[in-house]
N, C-alpha and C. Protein backbone atom coordinates (compact mmCIF):
# COMPACT_ATOMS: atom_id res chain seq x y z
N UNK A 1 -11.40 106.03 -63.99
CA UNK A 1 -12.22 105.32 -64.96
C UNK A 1 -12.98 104.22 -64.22
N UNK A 2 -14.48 104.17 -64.11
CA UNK A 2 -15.58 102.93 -63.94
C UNK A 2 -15.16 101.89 -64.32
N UNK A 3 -15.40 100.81 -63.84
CA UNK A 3 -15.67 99.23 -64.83
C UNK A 3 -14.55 98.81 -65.23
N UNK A 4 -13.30 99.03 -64.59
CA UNK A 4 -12.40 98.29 -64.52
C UNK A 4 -12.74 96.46 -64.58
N UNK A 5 -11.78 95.50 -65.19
CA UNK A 5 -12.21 94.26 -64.99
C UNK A 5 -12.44 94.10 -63.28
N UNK A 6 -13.81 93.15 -63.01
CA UNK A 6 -14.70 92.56 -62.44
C UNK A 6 -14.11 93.46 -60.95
N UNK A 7 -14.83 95.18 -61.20
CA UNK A 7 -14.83 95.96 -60.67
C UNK A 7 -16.22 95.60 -59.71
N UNK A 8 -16.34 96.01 -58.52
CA UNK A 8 -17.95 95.81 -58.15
C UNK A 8 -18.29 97.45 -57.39
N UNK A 9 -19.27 97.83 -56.37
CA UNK A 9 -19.92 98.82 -55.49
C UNK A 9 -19.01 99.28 -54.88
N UNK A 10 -18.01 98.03 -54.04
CA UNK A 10 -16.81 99.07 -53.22
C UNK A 10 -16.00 99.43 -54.02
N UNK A 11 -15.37 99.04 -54.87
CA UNK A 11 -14.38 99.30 -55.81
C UNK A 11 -14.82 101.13 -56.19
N UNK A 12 -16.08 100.59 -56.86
CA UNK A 12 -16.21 102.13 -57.39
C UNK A 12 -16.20 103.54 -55.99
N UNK A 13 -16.85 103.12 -55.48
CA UNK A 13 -17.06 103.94 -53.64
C UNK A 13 -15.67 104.66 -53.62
N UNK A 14 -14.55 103.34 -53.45
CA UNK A 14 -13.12 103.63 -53.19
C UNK A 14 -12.40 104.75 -54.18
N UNK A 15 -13.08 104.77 -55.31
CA UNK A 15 -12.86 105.58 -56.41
C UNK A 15 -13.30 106.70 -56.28
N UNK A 16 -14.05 106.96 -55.83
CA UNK A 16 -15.08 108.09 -55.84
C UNK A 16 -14.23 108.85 -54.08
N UNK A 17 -14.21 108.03 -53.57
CA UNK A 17 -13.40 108.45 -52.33
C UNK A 17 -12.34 109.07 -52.13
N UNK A 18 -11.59 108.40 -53.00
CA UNK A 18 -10.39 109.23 -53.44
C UNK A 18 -10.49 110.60 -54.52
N UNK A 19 -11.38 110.70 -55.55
CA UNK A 19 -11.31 111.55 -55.77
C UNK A 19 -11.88 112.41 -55.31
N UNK A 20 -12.67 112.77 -54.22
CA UNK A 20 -12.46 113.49 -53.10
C UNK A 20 -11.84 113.92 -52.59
N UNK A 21 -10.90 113.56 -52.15
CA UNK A 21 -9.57 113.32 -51.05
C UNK A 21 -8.54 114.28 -52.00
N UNK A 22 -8.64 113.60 -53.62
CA UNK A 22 -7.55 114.94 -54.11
C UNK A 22 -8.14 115.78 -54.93
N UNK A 23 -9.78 116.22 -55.27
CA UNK A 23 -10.23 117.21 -55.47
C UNK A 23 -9.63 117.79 -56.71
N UNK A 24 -9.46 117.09 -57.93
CA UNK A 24 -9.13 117.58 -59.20
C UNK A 24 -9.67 118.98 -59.67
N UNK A 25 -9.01 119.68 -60.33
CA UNK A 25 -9.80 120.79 -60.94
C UNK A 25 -10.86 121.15 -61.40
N UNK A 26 -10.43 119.80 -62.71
CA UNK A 26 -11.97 119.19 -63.72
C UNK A 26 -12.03 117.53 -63.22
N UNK A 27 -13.18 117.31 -62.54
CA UNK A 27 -13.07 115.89 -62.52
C UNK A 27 -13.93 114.74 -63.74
N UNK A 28 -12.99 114.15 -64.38
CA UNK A 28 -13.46 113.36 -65.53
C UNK A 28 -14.10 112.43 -65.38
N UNK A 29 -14.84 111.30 -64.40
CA UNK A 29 -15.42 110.14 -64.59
C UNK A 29 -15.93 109.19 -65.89
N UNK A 30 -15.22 108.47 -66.12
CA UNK A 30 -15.65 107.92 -67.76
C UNK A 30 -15.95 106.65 -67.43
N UNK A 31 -16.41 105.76 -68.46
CA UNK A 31 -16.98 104.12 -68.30
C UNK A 31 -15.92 103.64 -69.06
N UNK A 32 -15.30 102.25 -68.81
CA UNK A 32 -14.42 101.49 -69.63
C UNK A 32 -15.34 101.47 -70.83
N UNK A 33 -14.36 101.74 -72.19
CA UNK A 33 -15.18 101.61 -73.39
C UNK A 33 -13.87 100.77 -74.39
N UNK A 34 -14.74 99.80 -74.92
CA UNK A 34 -14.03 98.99 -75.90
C UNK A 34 -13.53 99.47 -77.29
N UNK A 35 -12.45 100.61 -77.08
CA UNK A 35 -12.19 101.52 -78.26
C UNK A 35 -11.36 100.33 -79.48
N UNK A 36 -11.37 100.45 -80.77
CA UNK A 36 -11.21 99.26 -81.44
C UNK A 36 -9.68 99.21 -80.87
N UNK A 37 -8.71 98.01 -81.83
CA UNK A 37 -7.51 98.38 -81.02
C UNK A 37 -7.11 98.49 -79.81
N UNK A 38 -7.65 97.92 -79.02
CA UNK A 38 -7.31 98.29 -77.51
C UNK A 38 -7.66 96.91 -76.83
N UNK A 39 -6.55 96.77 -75.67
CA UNK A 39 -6.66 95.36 -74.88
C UNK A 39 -8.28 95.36 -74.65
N UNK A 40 -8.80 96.61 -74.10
CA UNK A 40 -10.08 96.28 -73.45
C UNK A 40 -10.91 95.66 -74.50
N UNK A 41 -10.76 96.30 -75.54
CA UNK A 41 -11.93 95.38 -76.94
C UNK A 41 -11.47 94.18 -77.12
N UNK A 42 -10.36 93.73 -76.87
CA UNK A 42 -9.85 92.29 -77.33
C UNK A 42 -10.73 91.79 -75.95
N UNK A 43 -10.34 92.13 -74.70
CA UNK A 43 -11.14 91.18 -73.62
C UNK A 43 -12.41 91.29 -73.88
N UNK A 44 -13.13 92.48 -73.64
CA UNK A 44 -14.60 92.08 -74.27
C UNK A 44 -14.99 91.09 -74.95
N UNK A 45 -14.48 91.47 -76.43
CA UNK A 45 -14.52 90.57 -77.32
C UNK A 45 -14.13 89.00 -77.28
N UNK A 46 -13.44 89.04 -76.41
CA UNK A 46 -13.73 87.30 -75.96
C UNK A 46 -14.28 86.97 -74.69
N UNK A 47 -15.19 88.13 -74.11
CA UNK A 47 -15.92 87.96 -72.74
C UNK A 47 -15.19 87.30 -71.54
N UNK A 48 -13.81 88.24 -71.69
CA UNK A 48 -12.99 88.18 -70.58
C UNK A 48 -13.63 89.18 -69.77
N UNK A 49 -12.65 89.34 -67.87
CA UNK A 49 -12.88 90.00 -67.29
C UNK A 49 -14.46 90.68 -66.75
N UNK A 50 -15.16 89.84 -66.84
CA UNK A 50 -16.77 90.56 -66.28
C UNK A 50 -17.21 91.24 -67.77
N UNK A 51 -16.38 91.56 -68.61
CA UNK A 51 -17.06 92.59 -69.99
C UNK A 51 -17.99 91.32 -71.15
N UNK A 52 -18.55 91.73 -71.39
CA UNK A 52 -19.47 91.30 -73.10
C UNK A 52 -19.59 92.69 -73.36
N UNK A 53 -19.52 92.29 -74.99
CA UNK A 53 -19.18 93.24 -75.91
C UNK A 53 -21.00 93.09 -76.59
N UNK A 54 -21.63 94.24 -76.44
CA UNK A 54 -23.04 94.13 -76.74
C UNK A 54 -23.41 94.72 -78.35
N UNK A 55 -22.09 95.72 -78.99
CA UNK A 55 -22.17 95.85 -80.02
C UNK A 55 -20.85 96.12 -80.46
N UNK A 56 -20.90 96.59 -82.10
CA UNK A 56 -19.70 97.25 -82.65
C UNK A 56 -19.87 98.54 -83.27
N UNK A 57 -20.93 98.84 -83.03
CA UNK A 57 -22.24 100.02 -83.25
C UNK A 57 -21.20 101.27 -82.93
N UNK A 58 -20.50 102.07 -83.33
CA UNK A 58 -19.25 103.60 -82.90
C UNK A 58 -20.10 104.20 -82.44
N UNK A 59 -21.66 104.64 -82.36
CA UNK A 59 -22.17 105.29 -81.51
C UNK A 59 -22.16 105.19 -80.15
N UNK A 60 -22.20 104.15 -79.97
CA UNK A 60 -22.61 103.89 -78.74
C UNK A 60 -20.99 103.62 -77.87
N UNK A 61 -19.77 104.08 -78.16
CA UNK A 61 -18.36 104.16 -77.81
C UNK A 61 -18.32 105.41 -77.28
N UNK A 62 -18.82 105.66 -76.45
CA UNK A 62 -18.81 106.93 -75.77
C UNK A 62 -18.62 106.94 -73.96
N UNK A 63 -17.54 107.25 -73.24
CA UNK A 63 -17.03 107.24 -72.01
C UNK A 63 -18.05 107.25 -71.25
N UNK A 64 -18.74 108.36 -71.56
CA UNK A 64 -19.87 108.90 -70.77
C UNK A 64 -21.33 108.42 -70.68
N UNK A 65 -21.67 108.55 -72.09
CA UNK A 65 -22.79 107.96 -72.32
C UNK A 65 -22.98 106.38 -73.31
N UNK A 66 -22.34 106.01 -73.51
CA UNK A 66 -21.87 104.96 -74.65
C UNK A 66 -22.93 103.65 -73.86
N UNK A 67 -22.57 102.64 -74.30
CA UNK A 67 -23.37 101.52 -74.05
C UNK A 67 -23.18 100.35 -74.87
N UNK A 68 -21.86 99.85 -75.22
CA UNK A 68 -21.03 98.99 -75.83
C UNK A 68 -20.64 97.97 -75.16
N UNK A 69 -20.65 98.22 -73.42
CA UNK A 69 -20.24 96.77 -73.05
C UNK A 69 -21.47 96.50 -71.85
N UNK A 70 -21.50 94.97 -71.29
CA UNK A 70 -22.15 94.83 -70.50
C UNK A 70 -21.23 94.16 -69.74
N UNK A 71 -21.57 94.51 -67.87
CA UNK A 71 -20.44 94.30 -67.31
C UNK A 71 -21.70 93.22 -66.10
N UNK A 72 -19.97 92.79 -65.72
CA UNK A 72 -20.93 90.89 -64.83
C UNK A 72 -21.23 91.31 -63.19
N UNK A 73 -20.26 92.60 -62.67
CA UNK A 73 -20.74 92.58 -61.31
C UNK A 73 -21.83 94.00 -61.29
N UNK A 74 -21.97 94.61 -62.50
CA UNK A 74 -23.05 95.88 -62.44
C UNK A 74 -23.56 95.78 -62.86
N UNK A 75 -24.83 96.74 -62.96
CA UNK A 75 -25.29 96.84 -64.38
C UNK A 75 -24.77 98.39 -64.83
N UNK A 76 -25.18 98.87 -65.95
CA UNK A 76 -24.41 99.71 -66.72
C UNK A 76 -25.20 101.34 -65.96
N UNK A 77 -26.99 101.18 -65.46
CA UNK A 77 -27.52 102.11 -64.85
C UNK A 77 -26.58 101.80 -63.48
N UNK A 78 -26.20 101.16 -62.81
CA UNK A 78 -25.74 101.13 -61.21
C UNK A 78 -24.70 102.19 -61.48
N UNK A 79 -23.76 101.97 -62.72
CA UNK A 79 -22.59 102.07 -62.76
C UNK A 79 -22.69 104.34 -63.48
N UNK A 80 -23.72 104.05 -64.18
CA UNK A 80 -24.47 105.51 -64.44
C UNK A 80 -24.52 106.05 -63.19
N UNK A 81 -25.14 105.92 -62.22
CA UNK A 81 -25.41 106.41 -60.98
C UNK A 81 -24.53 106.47 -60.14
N UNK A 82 -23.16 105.78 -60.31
CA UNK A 82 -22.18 105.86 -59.73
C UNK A 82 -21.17 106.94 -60.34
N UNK A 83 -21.23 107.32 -61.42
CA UNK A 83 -20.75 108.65 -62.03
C UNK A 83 -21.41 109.92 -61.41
N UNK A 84 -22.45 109.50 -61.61
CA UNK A 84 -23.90 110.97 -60.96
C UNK A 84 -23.31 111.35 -59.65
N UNK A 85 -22.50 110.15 -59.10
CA UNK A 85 -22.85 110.15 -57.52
C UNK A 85 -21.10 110.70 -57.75
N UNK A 86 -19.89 110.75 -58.42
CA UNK A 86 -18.61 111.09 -57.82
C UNK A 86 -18.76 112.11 -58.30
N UNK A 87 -19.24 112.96 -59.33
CA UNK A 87 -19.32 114.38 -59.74
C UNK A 87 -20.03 114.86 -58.60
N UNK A 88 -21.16 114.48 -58.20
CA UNK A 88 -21.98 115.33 -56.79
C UNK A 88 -20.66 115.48 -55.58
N UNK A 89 -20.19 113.99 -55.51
CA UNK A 89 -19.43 113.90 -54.37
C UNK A 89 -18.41 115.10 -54.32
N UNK A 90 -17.61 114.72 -55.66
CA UNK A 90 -16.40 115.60 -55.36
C UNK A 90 -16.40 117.04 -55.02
N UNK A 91 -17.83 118.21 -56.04
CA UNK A 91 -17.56 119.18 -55.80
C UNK A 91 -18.61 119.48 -54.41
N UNK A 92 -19.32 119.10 -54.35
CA UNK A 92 -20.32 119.00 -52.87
C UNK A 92 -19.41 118.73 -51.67
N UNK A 93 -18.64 117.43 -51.26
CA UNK A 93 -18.07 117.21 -50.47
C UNK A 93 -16.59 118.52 -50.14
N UNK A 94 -16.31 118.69 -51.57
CA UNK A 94 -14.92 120.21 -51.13
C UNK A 94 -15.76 121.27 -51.29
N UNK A 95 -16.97 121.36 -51.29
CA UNK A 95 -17.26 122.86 -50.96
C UNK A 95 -17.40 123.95 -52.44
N UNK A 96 -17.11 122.81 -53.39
CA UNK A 96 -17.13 123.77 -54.98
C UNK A 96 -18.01 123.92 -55.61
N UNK A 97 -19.71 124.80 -54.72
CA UNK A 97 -20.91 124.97 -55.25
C UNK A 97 -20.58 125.60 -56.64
N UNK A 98 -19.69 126.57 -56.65
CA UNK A 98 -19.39 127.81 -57.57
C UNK A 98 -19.17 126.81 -59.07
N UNK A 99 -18.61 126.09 -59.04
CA UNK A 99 -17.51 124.78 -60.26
C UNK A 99 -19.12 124.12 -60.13
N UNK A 100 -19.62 123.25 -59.35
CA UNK A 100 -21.28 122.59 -59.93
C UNK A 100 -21.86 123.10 -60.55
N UNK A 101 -22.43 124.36 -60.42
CA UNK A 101 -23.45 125.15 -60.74
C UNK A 101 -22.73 125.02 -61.93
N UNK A 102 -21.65 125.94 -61.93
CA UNK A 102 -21.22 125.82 -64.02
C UNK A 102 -20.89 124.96 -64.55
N UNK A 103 -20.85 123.92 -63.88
CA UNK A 103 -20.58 122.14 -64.60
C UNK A 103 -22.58 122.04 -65.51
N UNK A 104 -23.20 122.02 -64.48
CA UNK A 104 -24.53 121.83 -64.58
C UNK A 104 -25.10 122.71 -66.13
N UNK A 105 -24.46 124.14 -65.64
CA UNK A 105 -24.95 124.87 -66.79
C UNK A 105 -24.49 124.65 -67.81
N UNK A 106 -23.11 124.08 -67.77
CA UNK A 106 -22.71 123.92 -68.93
C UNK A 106 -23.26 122.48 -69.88
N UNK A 107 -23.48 121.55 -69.11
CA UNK A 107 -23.84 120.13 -69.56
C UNK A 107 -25.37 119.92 -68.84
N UNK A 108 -25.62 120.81 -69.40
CA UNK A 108 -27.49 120.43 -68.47
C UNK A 108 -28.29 119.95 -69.25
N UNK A 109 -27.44 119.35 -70.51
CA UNK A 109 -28.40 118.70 -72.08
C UNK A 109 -27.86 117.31 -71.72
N UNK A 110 -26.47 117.74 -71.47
CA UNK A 110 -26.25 116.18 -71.53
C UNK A 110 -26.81 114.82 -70.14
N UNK A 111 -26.59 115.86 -69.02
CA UNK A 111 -27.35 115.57 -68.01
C UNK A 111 -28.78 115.16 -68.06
N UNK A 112 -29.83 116.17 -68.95
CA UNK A 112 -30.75 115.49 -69.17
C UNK A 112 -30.73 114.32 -69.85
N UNK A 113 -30.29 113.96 -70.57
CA UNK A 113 -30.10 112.91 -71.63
C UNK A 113 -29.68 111.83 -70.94
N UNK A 114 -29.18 111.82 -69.89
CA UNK A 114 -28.41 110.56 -69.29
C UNK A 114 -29.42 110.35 -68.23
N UNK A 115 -30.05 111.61 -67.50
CA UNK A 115 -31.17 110.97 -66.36
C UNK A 115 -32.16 110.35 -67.39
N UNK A 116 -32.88 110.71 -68.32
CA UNK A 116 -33.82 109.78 -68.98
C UNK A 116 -33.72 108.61 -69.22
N UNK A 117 -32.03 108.59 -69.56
CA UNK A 117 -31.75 106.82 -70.35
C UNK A 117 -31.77 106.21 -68.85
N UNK A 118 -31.26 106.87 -67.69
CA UNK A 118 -31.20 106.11 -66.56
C UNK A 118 -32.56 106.00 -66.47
N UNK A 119 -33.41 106.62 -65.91
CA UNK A 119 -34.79 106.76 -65.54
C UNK A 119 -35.63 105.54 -66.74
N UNK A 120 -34.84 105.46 -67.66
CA UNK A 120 -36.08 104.86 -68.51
C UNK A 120 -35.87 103.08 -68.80
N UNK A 121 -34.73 103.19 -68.41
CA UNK A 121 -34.57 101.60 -68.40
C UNK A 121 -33.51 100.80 -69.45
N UNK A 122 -33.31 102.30 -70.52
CA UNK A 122 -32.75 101.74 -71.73
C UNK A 122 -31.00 101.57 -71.39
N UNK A 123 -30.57 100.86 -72.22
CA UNK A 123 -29.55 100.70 -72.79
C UNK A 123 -28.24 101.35 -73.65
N UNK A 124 -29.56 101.72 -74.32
CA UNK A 124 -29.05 102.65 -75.90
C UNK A 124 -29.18 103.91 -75.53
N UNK A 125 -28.16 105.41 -76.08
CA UNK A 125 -28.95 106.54 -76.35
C UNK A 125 -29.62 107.15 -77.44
N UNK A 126 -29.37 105.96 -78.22
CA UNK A 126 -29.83 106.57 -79.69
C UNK A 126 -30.81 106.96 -80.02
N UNK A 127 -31.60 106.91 -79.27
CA UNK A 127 -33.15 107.15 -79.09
C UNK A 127 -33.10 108.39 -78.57
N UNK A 128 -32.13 108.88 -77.32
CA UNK A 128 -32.28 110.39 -77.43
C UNK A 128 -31.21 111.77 -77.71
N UNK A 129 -30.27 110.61 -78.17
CA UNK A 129 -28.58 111.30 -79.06
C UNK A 129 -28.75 112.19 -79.88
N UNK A 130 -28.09 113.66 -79.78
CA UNK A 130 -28.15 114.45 -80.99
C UNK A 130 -27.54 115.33 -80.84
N UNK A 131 -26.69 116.21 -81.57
CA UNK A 131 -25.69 116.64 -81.42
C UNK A 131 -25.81 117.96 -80.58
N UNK A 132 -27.19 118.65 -80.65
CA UNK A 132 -27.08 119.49 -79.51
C UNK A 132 -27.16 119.01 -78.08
N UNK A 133 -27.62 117.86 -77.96
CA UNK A 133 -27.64 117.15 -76.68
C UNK A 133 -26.25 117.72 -75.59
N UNK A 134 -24.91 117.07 -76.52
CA UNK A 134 -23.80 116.75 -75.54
C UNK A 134 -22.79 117.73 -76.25
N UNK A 135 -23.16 118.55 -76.43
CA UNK A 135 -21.82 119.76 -76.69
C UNK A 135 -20.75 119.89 -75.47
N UNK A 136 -19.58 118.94 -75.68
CA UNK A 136 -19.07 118.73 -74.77
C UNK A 136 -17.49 119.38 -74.94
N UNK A 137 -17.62 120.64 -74.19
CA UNK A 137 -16.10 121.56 -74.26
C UNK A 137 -15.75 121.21 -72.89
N UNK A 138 -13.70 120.95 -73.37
CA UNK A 138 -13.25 121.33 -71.66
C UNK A 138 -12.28 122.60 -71.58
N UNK A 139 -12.39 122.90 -70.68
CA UNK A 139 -11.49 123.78 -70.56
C UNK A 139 -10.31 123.67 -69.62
N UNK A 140 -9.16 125.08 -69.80
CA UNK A 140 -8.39 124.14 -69.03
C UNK A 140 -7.79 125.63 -68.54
């Protein structure tokens, strides 16, 4: 998981490094998200740990694509691009063209949807959220 409290560039690197090193099956990369009930929403919510809590908006509570907190040593695109970058890493670096390619095919909506919000500057996805977007199955 990203954005651990006042996580920064190496932190995440080191993350991404390791999951390399043990080459998960399915690799999950998610963003700290302030689910209600949960220590992390209480720190947010009192702008502990590097987090502000930017809404209470349930859309935007999403691992992947969400956009609920703002963090003090990233920004939330660095931290986007740092997901982009351990999914490339992991199956690129072990050699698992075969597992990319059907990662890609399978989430190539949601992928688009996340290079735009990166590419575009925003914050929010609500602007390009919709339920065919992120049809998101795992398998196991």
């Amino acid at each position: 998981m990203f954005s651990q409290p006042d996580e920064t560039i190496h932190t995440h690197n080191k993350t991404i490094n390791l999951a390399v090193k043990i080459n998960p099956p399915l690799p999950i990369f998610s963003i700290m998200t302030p689910y209600s009930g949960t220590k992390v929403a209480k720190i947010a919510a009192e702008g502990n740990g590097g987090y502000k809590l930017l809404t209470t908006n349930r859309d935007e509570y999403n691992k992947q694509l969400g956009g609920a907190m703002k963090f003090a040593n990233l920004t939330r695109k660095q931290i986007e691009w740092m997901q982009a970058k351990a999914y490339l890493k992991v199956y690129l670096f072990n050699l698992r063209f075969k597992d990319l390619f059907f990662l890609i095919l399978e989430y190539y909506r949601a992928g688009i949807t996340l290079l735009k919000k990166m590419l575009s500057g925003q914050n929010s996805l609500n602007q390009y959220f919709t339920k065919k977007t992120c049809r998101l199955r795992f398998y196991t």
